[in-house]
C-alpha atoms as a PDB file:
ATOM      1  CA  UNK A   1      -0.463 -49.017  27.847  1.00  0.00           C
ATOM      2  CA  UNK A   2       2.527 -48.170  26.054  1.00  0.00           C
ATOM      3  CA  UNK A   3       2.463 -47.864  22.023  1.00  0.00           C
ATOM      4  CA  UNK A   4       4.229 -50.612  19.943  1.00  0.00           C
ATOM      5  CA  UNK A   5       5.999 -50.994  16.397  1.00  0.00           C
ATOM      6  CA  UNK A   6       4.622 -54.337  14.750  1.00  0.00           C
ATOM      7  CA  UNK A   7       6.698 -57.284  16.330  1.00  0.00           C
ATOM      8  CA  UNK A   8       6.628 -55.791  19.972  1.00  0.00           C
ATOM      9  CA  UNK A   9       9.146 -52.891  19.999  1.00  0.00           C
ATOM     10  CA  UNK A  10       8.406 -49.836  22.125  1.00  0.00           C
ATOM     11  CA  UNK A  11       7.751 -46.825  19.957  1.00  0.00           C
ATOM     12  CA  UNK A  12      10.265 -44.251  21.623  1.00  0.00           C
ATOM     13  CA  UNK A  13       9.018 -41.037  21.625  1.00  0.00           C
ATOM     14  CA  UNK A  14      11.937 -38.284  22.424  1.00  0.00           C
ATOM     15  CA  UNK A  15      10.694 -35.203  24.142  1.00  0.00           C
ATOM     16  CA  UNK A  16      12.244 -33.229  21.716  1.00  0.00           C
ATOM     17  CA  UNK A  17      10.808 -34.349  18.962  1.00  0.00           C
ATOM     18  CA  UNK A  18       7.584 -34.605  20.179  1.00  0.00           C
ATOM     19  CA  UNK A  19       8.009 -30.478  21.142  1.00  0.00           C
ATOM     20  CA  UNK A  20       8.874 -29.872  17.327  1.00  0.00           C
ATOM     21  CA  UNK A  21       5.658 -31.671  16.106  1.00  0.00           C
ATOM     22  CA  UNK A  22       3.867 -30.109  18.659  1.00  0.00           C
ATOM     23  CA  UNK A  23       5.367 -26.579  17.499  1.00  0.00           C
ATOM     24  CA  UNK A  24       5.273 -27.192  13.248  1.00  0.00           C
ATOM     25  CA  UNK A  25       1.338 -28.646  13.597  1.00  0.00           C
ATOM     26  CA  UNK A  26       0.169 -25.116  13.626  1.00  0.00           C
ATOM     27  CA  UNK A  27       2.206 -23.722  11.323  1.00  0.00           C
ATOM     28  CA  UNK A  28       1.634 -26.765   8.889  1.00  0.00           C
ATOM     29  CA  UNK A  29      -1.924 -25.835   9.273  1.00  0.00           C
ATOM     30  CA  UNK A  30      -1.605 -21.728   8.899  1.00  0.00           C
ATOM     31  CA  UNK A  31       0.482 -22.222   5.958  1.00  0.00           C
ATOM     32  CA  UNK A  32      -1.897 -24.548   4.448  1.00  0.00           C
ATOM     33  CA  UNK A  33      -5.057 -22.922   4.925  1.00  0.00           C
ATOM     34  CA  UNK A  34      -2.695 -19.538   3.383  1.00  0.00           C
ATOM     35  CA  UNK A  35      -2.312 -22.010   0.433  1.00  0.00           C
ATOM     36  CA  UNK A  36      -6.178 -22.932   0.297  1.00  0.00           C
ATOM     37  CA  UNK A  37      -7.230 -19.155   0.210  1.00  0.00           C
ATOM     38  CA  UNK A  38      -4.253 -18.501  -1.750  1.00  0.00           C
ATOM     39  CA  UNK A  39      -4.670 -20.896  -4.460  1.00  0.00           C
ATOM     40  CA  UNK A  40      -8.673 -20.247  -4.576  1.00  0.00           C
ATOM     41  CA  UNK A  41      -8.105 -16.475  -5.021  1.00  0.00           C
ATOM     42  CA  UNK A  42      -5.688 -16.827  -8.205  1.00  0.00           C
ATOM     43  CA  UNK A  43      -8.295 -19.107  -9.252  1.00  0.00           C
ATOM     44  CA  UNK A  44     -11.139 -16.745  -9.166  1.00  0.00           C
ATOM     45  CA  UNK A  45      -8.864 -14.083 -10.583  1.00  0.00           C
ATOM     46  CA  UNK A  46      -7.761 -16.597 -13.584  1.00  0.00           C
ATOM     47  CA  UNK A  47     -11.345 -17.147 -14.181  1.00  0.00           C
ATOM     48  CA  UNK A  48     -12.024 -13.681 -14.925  1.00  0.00           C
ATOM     49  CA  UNK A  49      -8.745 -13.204 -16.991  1.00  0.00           C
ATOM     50  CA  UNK A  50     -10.384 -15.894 -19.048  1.00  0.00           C
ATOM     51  CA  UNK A  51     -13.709 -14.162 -19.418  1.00  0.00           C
ATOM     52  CA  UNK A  52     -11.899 -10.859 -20.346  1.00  0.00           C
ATOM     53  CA  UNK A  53      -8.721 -12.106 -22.782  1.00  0.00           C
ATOM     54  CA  UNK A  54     -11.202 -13.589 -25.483  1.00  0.00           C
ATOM     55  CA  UNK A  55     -11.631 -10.420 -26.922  1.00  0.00           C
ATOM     56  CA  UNK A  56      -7.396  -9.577 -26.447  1.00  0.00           C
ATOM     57  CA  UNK A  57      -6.382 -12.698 -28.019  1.00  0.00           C
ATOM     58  CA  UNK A  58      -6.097 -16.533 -27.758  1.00  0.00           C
ATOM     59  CA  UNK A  59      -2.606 -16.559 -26.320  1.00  0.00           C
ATOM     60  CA  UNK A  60      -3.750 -14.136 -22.921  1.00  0.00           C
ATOM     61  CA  UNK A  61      -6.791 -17.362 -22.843  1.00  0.00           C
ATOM     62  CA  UNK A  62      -3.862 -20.289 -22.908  1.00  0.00           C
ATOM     63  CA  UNK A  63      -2.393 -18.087 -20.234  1.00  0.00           C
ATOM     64  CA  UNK A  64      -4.996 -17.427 -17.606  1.00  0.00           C
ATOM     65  CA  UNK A  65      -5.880 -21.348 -18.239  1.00  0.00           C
ATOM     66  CA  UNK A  66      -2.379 -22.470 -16.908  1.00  0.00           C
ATOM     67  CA  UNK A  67      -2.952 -19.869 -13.974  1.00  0.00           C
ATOM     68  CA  UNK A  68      -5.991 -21.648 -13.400  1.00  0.00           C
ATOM     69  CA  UNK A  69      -4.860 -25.016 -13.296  1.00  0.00           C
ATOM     70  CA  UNK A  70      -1.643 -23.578 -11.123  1.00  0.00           C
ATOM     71  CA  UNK A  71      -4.284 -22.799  -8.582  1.00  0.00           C
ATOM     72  CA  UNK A  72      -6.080 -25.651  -8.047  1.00  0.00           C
ATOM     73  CA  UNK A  73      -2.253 -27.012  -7.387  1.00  0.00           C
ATOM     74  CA  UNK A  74      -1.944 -24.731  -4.823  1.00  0.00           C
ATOM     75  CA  UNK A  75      -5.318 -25.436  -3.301  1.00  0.00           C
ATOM     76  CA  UNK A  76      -4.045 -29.050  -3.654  1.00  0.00           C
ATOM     77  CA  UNK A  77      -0.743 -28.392  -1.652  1.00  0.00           C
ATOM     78  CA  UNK A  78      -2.580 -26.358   1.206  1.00  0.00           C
ATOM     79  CA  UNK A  79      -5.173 -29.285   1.479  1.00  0.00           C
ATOM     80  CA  UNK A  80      -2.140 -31.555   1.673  1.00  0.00           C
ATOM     81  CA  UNK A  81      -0.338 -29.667   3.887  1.00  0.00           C
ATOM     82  CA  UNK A  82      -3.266 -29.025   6.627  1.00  0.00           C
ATOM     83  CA  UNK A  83      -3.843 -32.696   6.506  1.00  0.00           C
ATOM     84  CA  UNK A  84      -0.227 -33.657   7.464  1.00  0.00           C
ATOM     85  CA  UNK A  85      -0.852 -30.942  10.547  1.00  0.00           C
ATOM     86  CA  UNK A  86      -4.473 -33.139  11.440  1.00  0.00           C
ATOM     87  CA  UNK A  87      -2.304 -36.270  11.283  1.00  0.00           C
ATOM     88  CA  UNK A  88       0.387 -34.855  13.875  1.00  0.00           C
ATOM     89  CA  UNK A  89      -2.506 -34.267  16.689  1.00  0.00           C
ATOM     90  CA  UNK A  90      -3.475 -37.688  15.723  1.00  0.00           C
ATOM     91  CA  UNK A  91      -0.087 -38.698  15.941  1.00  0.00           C
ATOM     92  CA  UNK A  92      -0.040 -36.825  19.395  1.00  0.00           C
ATOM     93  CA  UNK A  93      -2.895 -38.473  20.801  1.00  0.00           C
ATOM     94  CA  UNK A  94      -2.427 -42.142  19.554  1.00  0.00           C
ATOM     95  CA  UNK A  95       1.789 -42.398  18.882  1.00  0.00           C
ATOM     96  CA  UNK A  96       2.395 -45.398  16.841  1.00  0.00           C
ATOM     97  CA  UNK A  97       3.781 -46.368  13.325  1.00  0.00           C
ATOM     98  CA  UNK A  98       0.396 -46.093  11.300  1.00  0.00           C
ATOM     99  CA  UNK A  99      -0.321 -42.695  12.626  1.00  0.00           C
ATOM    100  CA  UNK A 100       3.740 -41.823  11.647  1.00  0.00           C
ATOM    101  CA  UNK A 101       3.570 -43.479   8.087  1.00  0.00           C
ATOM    102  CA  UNK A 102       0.361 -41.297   7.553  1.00  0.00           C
ATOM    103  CA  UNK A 103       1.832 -37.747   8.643  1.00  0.00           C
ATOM    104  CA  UNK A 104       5.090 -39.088   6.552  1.00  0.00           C
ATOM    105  CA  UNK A 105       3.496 -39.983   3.512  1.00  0.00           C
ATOM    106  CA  UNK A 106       0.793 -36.765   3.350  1.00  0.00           C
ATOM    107  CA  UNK A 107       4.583 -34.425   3.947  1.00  0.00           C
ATOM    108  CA  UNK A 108       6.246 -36.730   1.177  1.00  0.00           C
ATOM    109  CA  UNK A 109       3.073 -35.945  -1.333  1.00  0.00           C
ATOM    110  CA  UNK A 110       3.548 -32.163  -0.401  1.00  0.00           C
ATOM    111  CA  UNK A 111       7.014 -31.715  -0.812  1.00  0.00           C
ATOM    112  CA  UNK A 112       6.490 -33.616  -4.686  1.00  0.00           C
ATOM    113  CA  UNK A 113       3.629 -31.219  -5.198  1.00  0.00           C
ATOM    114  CA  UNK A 114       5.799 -28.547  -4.298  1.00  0.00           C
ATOM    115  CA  UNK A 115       8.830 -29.480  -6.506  1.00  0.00           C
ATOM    116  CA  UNK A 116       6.034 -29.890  -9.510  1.00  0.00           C
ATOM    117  CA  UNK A 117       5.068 -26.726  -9.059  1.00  0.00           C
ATOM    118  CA  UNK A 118       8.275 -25.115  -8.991  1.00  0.00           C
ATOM    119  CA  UNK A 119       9.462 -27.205 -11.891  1.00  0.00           C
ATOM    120  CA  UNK A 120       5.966 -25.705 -14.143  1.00  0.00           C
ATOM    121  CA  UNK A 121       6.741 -22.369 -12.499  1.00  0.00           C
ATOM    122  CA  UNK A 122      10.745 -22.321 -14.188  1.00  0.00           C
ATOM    123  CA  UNK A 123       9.569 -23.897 -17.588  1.00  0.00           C
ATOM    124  CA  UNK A 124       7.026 -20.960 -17.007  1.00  0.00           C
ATOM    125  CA  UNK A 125       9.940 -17.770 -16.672  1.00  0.00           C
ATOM    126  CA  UNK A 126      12.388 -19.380 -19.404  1.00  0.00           C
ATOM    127  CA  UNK A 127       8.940 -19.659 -21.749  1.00  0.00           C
ATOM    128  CA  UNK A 128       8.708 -15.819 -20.866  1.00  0.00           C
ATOM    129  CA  UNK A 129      12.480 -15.146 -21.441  1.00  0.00           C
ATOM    130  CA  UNK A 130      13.070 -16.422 -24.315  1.00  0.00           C
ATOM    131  CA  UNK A 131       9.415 -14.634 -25.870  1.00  0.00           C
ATOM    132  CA  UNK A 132      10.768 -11.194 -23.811  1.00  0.00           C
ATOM    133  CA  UNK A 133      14.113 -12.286 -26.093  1.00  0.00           C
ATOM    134  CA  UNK A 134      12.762 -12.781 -29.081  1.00  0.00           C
ATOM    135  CA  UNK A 135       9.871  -9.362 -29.367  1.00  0.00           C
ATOM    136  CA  UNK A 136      13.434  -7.207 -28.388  1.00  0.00           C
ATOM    137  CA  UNK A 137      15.157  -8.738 -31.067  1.00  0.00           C
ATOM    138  CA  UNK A 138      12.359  -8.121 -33.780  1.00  0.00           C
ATOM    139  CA  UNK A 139      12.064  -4.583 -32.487  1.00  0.00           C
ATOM    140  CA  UNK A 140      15.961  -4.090 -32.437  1.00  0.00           C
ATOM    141  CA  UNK A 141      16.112  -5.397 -36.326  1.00  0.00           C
ATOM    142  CA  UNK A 142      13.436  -2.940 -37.171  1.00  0.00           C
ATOM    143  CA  UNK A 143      15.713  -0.193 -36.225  1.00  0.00           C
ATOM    144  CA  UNK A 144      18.142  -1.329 -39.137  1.00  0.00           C
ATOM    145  CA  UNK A 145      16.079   0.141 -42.066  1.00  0.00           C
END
């Protein structure tokens, strides 16, 4: 039996594209589970910043807490990403637009977890610019005495 759109149409199914989502499954998956152990690694290591910057200050604290909360993002995006691989052998096995708008929507929710992330990670450099800025200033005015 041949797979159809709602209202009858034939879902065509290219060779071509069904080689690419046969070849980016695995990869989707690889990368994701990367992201997984990725993500839960800067999380364990953010956890014992925390324990260990209480006595260094407040400000190393705030810091290791944003690293912390980065990595369950990127725990997030690998869990995303893996599940938009599962829904291409789905896809595979049963081809038809509800399978499609699944895989679609779990790569649309990846690639806005992604740009979040990179958006937090650029606030993140010009924070540390303009502090790097600002200590080299107060040390070059103390030359001035």
């Amino acid at each position: 039996m041949e797979a159809q759109y709602p209202g009858g149409a034939p879902v065509v199914q290219p060779a071509s594209s069904l080689d690419n989502l046969r070849g980016t499954k695995g990869w989707m998956k690889f990368i994701g589970i990367i992201s997984i152990i990725g993500g839960a690694l800067g999380g364990l290591l953010s956890l014992i910043g925390i324990g260990g910057a209480g006595r260094l200050g407040s400000g190393l604290v705030l810091i290791n807490i944003i690293s912390l909360a980065l990595s369950g993002l990127g725990i997030w995006v690998g869990s995303v990403l893996f599940q938009a691989g599962s829904r291409v052998d789905l896809y595979l096995l049963q081809p038809g637009e509800p399978t499609l708008a699944e895989f679609t929507a779990k790569l649309k929710l990846y690639f806005v977890l992604v740009g979040v992330n990179l958006i937090i990670g650029l606030v993140m450099v010009l924070i540390t610019v303009i502090s790097v800025w600002s200590i080299i200033g107060q040390i070059g005015s103390l030359g001035s005495f």
